[in-house]
Protein backbone atom coordinates (compact mmCIF):
# COMPACT_ATOMS: atom_id res chain seq x y z
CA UNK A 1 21.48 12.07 29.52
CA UNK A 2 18.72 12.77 26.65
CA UNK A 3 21.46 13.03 24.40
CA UNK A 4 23.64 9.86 25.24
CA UNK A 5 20.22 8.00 25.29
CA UNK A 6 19.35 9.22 21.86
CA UNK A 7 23.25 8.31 20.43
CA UNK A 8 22.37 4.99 21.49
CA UNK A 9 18.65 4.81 19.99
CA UNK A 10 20.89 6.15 16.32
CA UNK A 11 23.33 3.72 17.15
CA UNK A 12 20.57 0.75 17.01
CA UNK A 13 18.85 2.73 14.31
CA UNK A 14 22.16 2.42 11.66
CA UNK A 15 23.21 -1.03 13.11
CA UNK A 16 19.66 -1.84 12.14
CA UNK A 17 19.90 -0.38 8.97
CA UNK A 18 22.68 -2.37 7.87
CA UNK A 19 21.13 -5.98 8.72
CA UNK A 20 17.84 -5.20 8.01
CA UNK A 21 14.68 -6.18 9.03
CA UNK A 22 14.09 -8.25 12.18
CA UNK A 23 17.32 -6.95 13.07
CA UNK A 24 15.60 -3.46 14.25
CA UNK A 25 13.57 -5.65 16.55
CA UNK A 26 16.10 -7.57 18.14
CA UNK A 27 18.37 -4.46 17.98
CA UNK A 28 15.84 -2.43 20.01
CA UNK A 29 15.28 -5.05 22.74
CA UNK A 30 19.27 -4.78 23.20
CA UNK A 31 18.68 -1.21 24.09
CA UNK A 32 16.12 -1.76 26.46
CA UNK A 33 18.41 -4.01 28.16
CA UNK A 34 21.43 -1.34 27.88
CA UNK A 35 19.01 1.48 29.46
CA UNK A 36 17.95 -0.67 31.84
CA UNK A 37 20.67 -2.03 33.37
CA UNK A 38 23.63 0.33 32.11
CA UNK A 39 21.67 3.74 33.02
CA UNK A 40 19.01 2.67 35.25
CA UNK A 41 16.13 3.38 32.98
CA UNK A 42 12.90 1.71 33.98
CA UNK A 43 11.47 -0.13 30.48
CA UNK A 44 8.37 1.87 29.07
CA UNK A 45 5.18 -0.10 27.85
CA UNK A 46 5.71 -2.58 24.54
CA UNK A 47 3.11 -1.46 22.19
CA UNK A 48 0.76 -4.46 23.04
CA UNK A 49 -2.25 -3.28 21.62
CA UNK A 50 -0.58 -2.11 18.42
CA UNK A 51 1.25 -5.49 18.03
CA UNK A 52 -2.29 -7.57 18.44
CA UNK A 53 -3.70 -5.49 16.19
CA UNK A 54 -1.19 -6.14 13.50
CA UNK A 55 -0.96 -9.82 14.39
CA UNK A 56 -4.95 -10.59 13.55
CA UNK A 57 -4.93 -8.70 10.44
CA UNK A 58 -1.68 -10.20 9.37
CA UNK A 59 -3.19 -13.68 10.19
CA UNK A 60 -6.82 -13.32 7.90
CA UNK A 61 -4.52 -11.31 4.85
CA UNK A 62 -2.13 -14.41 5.16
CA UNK A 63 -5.42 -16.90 4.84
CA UNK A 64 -6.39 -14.88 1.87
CA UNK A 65 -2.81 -15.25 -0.01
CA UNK A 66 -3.04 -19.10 0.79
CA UNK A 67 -6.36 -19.66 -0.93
CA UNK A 68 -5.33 -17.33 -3.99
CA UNK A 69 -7.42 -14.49 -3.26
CA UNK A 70 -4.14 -12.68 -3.39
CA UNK A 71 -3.29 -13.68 -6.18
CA UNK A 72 -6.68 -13.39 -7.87
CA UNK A 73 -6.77 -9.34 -6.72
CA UNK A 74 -3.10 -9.22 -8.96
CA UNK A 75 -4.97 -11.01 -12.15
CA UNK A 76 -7.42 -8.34 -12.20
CA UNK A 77 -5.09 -5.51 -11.71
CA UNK A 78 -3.03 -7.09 -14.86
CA UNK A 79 -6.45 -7.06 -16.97
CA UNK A 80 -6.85 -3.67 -16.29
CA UNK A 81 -3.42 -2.55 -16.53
CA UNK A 82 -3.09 -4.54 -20.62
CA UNK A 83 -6.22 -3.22 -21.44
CA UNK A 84 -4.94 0.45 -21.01
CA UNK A 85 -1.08 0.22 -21.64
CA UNK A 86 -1.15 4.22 -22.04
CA UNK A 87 -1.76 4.83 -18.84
CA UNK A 88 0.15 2.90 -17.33
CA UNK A 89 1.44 5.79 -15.72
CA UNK A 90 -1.25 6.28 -13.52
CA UNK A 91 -3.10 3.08 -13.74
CA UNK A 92 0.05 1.33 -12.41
CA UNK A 93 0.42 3.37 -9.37
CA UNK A 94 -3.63 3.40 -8.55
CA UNK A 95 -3.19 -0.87 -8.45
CA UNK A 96 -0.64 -1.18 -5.50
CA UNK A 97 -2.11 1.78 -3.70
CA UNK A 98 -5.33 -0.08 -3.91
CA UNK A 99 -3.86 -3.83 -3.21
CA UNK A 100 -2.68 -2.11 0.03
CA UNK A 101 -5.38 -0.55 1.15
CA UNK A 102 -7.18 -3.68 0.31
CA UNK A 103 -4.94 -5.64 2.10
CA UNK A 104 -3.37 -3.62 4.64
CA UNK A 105 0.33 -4.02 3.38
CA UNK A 106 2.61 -2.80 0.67
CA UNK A 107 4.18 -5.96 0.53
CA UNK A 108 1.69 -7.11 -1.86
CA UNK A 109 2.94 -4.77 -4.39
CA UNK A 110 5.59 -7.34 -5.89
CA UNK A 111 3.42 -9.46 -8.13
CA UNK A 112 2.26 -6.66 -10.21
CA UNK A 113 5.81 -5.00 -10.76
CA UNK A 114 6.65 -7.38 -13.69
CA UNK A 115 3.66 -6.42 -15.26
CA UNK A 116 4.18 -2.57 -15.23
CA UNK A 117 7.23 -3.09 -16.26
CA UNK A 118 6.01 -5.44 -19.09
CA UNK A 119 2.95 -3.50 -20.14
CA UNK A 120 5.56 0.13 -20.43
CA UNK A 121 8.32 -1.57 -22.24
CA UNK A 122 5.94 -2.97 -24.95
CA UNK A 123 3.74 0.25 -25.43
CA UNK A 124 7.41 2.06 -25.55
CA UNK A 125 6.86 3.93 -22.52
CA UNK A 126 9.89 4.25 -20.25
CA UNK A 127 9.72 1.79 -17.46
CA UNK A 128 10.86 3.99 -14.44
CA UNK A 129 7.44 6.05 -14.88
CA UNK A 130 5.20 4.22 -13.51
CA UNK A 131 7.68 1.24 -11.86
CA UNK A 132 9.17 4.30 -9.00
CA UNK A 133 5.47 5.77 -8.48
CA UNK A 134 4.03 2.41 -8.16
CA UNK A 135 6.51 1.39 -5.35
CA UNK A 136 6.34 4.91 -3.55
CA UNK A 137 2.05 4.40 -4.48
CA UNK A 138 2.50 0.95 -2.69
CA UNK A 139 3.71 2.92 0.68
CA UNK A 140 1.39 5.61 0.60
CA UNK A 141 -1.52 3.38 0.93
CA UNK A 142 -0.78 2.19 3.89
CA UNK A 143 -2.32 5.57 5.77
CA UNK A 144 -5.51 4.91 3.46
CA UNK A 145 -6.17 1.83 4.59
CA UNK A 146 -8.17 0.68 7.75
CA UNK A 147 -6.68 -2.85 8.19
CA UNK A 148 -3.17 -1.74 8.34
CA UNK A 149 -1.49 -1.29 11.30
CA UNK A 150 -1.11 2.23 10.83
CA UNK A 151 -4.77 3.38 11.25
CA UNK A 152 -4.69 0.96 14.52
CA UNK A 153 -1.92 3.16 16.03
CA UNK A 154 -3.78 6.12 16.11
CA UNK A 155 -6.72 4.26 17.46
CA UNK A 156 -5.46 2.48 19.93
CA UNK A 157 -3.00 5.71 20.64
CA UNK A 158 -6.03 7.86 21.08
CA UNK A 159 -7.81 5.70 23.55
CA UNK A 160 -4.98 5.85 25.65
CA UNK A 161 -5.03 9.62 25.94
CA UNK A 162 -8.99 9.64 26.39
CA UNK A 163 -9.61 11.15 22.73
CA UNK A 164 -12.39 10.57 20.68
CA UNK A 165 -10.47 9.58 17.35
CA UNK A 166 -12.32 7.07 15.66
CA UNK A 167 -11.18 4.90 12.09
CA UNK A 168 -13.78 6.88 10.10
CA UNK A 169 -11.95 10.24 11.06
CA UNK A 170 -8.71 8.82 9.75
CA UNK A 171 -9.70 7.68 6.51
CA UNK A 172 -12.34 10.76 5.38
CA UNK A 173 -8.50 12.35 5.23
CA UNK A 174 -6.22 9.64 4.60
CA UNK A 175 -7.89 8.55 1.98
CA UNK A 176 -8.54 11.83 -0.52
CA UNK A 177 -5.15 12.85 0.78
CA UNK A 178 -3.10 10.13 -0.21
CA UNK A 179 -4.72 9.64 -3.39
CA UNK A 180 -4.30 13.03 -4.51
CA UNK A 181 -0.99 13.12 -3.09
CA UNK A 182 -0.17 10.33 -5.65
CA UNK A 183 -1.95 11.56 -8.65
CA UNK A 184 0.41 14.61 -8.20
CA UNK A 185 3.72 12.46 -8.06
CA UNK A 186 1.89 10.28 -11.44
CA UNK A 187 1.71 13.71 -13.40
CA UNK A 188 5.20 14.86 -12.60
CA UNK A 189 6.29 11.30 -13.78
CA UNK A 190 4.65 11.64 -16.62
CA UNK A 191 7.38 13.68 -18.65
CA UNK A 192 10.13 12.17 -16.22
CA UNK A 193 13.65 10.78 -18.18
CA UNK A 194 13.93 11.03 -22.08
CA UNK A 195 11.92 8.27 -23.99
CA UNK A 196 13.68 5.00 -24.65
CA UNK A 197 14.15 6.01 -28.29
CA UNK A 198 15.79 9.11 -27.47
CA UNK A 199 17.79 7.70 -24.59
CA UNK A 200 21.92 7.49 -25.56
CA UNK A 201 22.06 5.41 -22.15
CA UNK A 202 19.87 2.72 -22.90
CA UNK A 203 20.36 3.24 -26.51
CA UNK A 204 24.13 2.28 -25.31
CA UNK A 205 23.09 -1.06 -23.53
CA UNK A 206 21.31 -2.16 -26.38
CA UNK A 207 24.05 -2.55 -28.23
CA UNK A 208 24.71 -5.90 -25.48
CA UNK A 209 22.84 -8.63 -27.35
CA UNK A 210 22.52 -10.72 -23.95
CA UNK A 211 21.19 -6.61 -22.80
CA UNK A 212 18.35 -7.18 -26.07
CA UNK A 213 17.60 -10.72 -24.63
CA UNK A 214 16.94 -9.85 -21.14
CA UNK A 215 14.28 -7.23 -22.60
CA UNK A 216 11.27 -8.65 -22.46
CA UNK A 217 10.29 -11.86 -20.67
CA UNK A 218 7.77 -13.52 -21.51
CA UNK A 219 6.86 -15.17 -17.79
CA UNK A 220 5.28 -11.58 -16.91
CA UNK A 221 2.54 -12.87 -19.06
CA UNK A 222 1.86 -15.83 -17.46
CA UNK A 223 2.34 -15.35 -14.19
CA UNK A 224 2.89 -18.06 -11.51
CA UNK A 225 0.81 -21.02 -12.16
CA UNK A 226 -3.04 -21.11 -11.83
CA UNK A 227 -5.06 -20.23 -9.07
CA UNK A 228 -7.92 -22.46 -7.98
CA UNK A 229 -11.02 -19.75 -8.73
CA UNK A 230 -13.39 -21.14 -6.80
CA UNK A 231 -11.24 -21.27 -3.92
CA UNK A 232 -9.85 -17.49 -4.43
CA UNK A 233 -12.77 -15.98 -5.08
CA UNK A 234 -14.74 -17.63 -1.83
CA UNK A 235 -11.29 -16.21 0.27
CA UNK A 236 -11.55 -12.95 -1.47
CA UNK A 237 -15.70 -11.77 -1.17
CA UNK A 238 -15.17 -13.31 2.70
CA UNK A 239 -12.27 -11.01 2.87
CA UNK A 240 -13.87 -8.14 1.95
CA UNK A 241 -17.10 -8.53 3.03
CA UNK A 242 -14.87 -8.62 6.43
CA UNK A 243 -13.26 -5.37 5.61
CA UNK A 244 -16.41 -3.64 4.70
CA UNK A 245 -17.38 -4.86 8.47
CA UNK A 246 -14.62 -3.60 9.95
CA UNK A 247 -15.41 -0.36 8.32
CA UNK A 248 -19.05 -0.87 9.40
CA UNK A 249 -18.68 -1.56 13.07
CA UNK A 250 -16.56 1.47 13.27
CA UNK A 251 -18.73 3.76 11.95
CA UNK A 252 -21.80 2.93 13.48
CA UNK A 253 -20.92 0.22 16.46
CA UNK A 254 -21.40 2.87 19.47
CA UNK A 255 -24.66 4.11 18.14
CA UNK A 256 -26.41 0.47 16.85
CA UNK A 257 -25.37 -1.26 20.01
CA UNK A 258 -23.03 -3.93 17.97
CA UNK A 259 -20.40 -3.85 20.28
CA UNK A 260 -20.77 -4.42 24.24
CA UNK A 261 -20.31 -1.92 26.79
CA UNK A 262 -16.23 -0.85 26.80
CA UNK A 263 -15.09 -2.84 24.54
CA UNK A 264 -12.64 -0.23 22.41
CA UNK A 265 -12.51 -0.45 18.16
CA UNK A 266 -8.95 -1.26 18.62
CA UNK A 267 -10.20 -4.70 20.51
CA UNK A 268 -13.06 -5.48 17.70
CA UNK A 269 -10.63 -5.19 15.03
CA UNK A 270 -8.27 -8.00 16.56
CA UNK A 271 -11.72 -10.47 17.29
CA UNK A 272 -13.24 -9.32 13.76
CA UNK A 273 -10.13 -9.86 11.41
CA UNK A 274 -9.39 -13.10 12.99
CA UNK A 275 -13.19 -14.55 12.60
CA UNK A 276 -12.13 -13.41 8.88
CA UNK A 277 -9.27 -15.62 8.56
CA UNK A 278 -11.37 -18.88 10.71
CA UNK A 279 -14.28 -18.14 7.96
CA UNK A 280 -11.97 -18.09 4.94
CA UNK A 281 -10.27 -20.86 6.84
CA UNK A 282 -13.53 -22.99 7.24
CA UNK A 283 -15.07 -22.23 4.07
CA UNK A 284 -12.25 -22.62 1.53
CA UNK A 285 -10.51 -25.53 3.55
CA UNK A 286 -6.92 -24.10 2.88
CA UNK A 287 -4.51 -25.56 4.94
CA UNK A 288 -3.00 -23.95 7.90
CA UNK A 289 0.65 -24.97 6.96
CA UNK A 290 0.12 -22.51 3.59
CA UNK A 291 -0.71 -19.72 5.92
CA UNK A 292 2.13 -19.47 8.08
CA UNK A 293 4.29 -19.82 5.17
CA UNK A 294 3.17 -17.44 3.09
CA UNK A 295 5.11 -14.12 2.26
CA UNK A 296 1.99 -12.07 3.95
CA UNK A 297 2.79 -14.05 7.20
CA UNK A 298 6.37 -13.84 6.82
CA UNK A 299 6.65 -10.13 6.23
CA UNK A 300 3.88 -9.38 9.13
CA UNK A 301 5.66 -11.08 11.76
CA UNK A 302 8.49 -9.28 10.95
CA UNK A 303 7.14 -6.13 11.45
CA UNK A 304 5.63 -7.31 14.56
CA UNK A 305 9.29 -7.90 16.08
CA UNK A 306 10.42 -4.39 14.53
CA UNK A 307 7.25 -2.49 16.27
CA UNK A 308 8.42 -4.85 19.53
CA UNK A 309 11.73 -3.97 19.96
CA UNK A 310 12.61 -0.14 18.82
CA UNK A 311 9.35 1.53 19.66
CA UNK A 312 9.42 -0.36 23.63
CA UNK A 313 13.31 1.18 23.00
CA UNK A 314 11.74 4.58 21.67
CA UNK A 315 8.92 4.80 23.96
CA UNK A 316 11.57 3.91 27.20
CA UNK A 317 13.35 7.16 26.15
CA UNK A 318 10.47 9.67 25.65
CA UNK A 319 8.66 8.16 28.77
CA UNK A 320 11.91 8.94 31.00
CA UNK A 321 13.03 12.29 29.24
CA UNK A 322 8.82 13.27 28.32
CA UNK A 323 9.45 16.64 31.20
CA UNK A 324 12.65 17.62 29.28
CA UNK A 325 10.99 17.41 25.47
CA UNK A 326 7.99 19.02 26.26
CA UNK A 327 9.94 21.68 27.42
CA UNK A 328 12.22 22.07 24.78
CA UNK A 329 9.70 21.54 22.34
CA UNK A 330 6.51 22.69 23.34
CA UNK A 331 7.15 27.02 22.13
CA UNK A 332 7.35 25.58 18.66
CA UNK A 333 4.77 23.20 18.49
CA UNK A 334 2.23 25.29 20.00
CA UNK A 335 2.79 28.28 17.63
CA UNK A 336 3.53 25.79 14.76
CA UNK A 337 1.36 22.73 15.06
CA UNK A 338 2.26 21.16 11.59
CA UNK A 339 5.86 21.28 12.63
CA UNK A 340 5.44 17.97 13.77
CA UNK A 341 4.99 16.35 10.46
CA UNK A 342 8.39 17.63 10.06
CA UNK A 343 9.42 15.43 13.07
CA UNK A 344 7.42 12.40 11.78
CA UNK A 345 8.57 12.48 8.19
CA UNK A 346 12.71 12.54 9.85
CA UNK A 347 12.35 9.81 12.19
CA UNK A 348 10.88 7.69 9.15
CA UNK A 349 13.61 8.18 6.90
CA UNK A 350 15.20 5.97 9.12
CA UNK A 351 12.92 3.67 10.58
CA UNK A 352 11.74 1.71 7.68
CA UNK A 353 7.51 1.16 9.21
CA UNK A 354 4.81 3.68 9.67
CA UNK A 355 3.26 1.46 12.36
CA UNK A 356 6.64 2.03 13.78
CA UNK A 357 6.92 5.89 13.63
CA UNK A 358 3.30 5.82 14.86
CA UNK A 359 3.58 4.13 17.37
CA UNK A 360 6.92 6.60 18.67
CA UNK A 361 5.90 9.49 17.85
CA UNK A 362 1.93 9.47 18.21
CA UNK A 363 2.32 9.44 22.17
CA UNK A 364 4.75 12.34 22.14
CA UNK A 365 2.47 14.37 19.83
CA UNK A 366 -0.78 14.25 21.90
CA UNK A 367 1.71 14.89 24.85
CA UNK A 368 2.56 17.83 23.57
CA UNK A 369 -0.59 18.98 22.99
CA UNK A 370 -0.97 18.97 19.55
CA UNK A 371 -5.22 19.22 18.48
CA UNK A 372 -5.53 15.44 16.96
CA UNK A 373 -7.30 17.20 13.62
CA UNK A 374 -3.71 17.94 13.27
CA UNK A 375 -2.10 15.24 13.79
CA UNK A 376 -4.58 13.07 11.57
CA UNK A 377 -4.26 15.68 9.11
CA UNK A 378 -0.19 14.81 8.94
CA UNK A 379 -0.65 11.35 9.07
CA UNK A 380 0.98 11.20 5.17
CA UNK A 381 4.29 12.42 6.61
CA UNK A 382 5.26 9.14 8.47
CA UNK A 383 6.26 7.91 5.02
CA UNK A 384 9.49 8.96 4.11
CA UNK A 385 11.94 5.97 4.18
CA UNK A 386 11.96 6.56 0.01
CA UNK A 387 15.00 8.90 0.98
CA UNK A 388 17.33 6.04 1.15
CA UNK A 389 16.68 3.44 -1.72
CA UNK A 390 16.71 0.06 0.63
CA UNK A 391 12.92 -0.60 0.86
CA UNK A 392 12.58 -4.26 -0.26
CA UNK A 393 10.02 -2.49 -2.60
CA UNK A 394 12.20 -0.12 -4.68
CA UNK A 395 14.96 -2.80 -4.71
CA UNK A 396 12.32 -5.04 -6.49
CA UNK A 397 11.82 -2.48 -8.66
CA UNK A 398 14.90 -1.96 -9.41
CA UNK A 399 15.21 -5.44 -10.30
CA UNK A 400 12.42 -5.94 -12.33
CA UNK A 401 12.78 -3.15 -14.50
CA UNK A 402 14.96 -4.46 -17.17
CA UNK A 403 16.08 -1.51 -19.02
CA UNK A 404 18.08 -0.04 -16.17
CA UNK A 405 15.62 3.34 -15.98
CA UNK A 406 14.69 2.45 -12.55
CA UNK A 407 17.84 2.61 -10.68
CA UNK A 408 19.74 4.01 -7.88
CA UNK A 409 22.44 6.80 -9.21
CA UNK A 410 26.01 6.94 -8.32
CA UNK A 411 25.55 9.51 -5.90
CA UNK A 412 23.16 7.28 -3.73
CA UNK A 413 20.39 9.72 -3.28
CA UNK A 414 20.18 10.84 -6.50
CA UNK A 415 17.81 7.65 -7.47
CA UNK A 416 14.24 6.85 -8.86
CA UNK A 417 12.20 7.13 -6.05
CA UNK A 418 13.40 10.73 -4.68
CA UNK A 419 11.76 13.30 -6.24
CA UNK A 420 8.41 11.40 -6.85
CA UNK A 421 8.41 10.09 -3.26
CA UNK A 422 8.95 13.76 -2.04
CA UNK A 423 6.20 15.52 -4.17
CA UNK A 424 3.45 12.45 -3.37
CA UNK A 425 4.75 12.57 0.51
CA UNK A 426 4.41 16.53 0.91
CA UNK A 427 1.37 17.02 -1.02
CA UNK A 428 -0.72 14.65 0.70
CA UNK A 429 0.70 16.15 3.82
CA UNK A 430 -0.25 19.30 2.51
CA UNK A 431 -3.86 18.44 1.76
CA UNK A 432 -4.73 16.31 4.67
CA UNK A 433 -3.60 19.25 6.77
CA UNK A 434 -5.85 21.44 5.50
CA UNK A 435 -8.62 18.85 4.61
CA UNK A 436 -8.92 17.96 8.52
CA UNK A 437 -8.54 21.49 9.61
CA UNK A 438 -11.66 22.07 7.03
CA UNK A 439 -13.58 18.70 8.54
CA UNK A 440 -12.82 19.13 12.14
C-alpha cells in the first residue's frame, strides 16, 4: 500500500505542477480526503506551528513593502549595482541573496532583475551571467535567513523530537555555506556563453529592428514611482532592528531570562515578528488595506496553503507507512548519513518550497536517526526545483532579459539555470556538511 499511496502523492505532485501554485495546496487536501476515506488512512498533523510561523513573518515583511521599505532596500541595491557595472556578475547575485535573507523570501528578487539586466547589457556583459545566478542566488538565501520559514521548520521540527537545535546553529552553517556555495556558481558564470559581440545568435536577432528597439529600456532606470523616504526608512530600521531581535532572543533568550519559562523560539518568533509589523504599522501609519494587497502578502499566503495541504498529505503517508521506511531505509542511512540530502534535494525538484520539503522530510530524517549536525549541515540540498525552469523567478528572468541569453533551450532541461543551480546547490551542500561536522 506504500506504493499506491505514493502514486497518488506523484499524482497530486504533477497535477500540481501543471496549475501551479495554490493548486499544490488544495491538491494535497484532496489527498487527505482520498486516504482518508478511500484507504482508511487516519490524517497526520497539519504543520501548525510551521504555518504560524510563516504567517507572522509574512504579515511584518508585507507591512514593510507597504511603507516602501521594500522598495527602498531595491534603490540601494541599484546604487551599488551602477556604481560597479563590472561586477555585476557577482554583485548581482550577492543583492537577492541578501534581499532574502533580509526579508525572508525570494520573492523579492523581481524588482532588481531589470536592473541586472540593464546594468550587463550597457557595460556589454552578457545578460544571462548574472540574470540565472541572481534568480538561483534569490533561492539559496532562503536557508541563510532566520525569518524565513525554512529556519522555523527545523526549529519547530526539533522541538518536537526533544532536540536541542537552536536558530543560531542553523545559520553559523547556512550562512558561510550558502554564500560560498554561490560565489562558486558566480565564478563558473563568469566565462559562461560567448560575449554578445561574438555571439552569431544574438548577432542574428539584431538584425530585427523592433529586436534593436526592445534592447534597452529606459524604465529600468527609473523604477516605479517614488517612495515616501521618511516613511520607508522608519518601516525599514523598525524592520531590522526586529530582525536583529529575533536573532538576539535566540541566541541568548534561555540564558538572560527574556523569554518565560517554556515558551519555545518557534512561539517568540510568531509574537516578535508580528509586534514588528503593529510597530511599523503604528509608527509609519500605512494603511492596512496596502498590506494585504501587497505581492509579499500575496505570495506568503500562498505558500501557507501549499505547506497546508501536501505536507498534512506527505506527513499522512510517512506517519502511516514510518515502520515500513525505517526499515527499508534505515542500512543506508546509518552507514551513509549524507545520503539524505540526496533524498531532500529529489523531493524538491518537484515540490516547488523549501518550507515544504522541510517540513516532509525533516520528521522522517530525525526518525531515522540521522545526528541533526547532519541534517543542518544538508540543509542547502532542499533547493533544487531549478531542475525544471517554472519557478516564477527564472520565468521573470527569462522575461526580463531582453537579449534572449537567459532562456530555456529546446530540449527543456538544457536551460539557464541548470548547471549554475547544480554547482551553487552541491557545493553549499558540500561545505555545510563538513562545516557542521567541524562545529558540532
Amino acid at each position: 500500500m506504500f506504493y499506491v499511496h505514493m502514486m497518488l502523492l506523484l499524482a497530486v505532485i504533477f497535477i500540481g505542477i501543471r496549475h501551479g501554485g495554490i493548486a499544490f495546496g488544495l491538491l494535497g487536501g484532496l489527498g487527505v480526503s482520498v486516504l482518508a476515506f478511500v484507504f482508511g488512512v487516519a490524517p497526520g498533523s497539519p504543520p501548525i506551528s510551521v504555518m504560524l510561523i510563516i504567517l507572522a513573518v509574512v504579515a511584518a515583511s508585507a507591512t514593510l513593502e507597504a511603507t516602501g521599505g521594500l522598495k527602498l532596500l531595491v534603490k540601494y541595491a541599484e546604487t551599488l549595482l551602477r556604481k560597479h557595472p563590472n561586477k555585476i556578475v557577482f554583485l548581482g547575485p550577492l543583492s537577492t541573496y541578501s534581499l532574502t535573507v533580509l526579508v525572508g523570501t525570494g520573492h523579492s528578487v523581481y524588482p532588481l532583475l531589470p536592473v541586472i539586466y540593464d546594468v550587463a547589457y550597457k557595460k556589454g556583459i552578457r545578460p544571462e551571467r548574472p540574470m540565472a545566478m541572481a534568480s538561483v542566488a534569490s533561492q539559496m538565501g532562503i536557508t541563510a535567513s532566520p525569518i524565513a520559514a525554512a529556519a522555523a521548520v527545523v526549529m519547530a521540527t526539533a522541538v518536537d523530537n526533544n532536540l536541542d537545535i537552536g536558530l543560531l546553529d542553523v545559520l553559523m552553517v547556512t550562512i558561510p555555506a550558502t554564500l560560498v556555495g554561490l560565489l562558486a556558481a558566480c565564478t563558473w558564470s563568469l566565462k559562461r556563453g560567448k560575449d554578445l559581440d561574438k555571439d552569431p545568435e544574438f548577432k542574428a536577432r539584431c538584425q530585427d529592428e523592433e529586436f534593436r528597439k526592445e534592447l534597452l529600456d529606459t524604465s529600468a532606470e527609473n523604477q516605479e514611482g517614488s517612495i515616501e523616504d521618511k516613511k520607508a526608512k522608519t518601516g525599514l530600521t523598525v524592520f531590522i532592528l526586529g530582525i536583529v531581535s529575533v536573532i538576539f532572543v535566540a541566541m541568548f533568550g534561555k540564558d538572560l531570562g527574556l523569554l518565560p519559562d517554556g515558551v519555545k523560539m518557534s512561539v517568540a518568533i510568531q509574537f516578535l515578528m508580528l509586534s514588528v509589523g503593529a510597530i511599523i504599522l503604528l509608527t509609519t501609519k500605512v494603511q492596512p488595506k496596502k498590506i494585504v494587497n501587497s505581492n509579499v502578502f500575496i505570495a506568503g499566503m500562498t505558500a501557507v496553503v501549499i505547506i497546508f495541504g501536501i505536507a498534512w498529505m506527505s506527513d499522512t503517508i510517512i506517519s502511516y507507512h514510518k515502520p515500513y521506511l525505517i526499515g527499508m531505509v534505515s542500512d543506508i542511512v546509518n552507514v551513509h548519513p549524507w545520503t539524505f540530502a540526496i533524498a531532500m534535494f529529489v523531493v524538491s525538484v518537484f515540490l516547488k518550497s523549501q518550507a515544504a520539503v522541510l517540513t516532509i522530510m525533516l520528521p522522517l530524517g530525525f526518525s531515522l536517526g540521522i545526528p541533526s549536525e547532519v541534517i543542518i549541515g544538508v540543509l542547502p540540498a532542499c533547493y533544487a526545483y531549478f531542475f525544471f525552469p517554472f519557478y516564477p523567478s527564472d520565468l521573470a528572468a527569462i522575461t526580463f532579459d531582453r537579449s534572449g541569453t537567459t532562456r530555456i533551450g529546446k530540449y527543456v532541461l538544457n536551460h539557464s539555470f541548470i548547471i549554475p543551480g547544480f554547482i551553487g546547490v552541491t557545493t553549499a551542500t558540500v561545505v555545510g556538511y563538513f562545516l557542521s561536522m567541524a562545529i558540532n
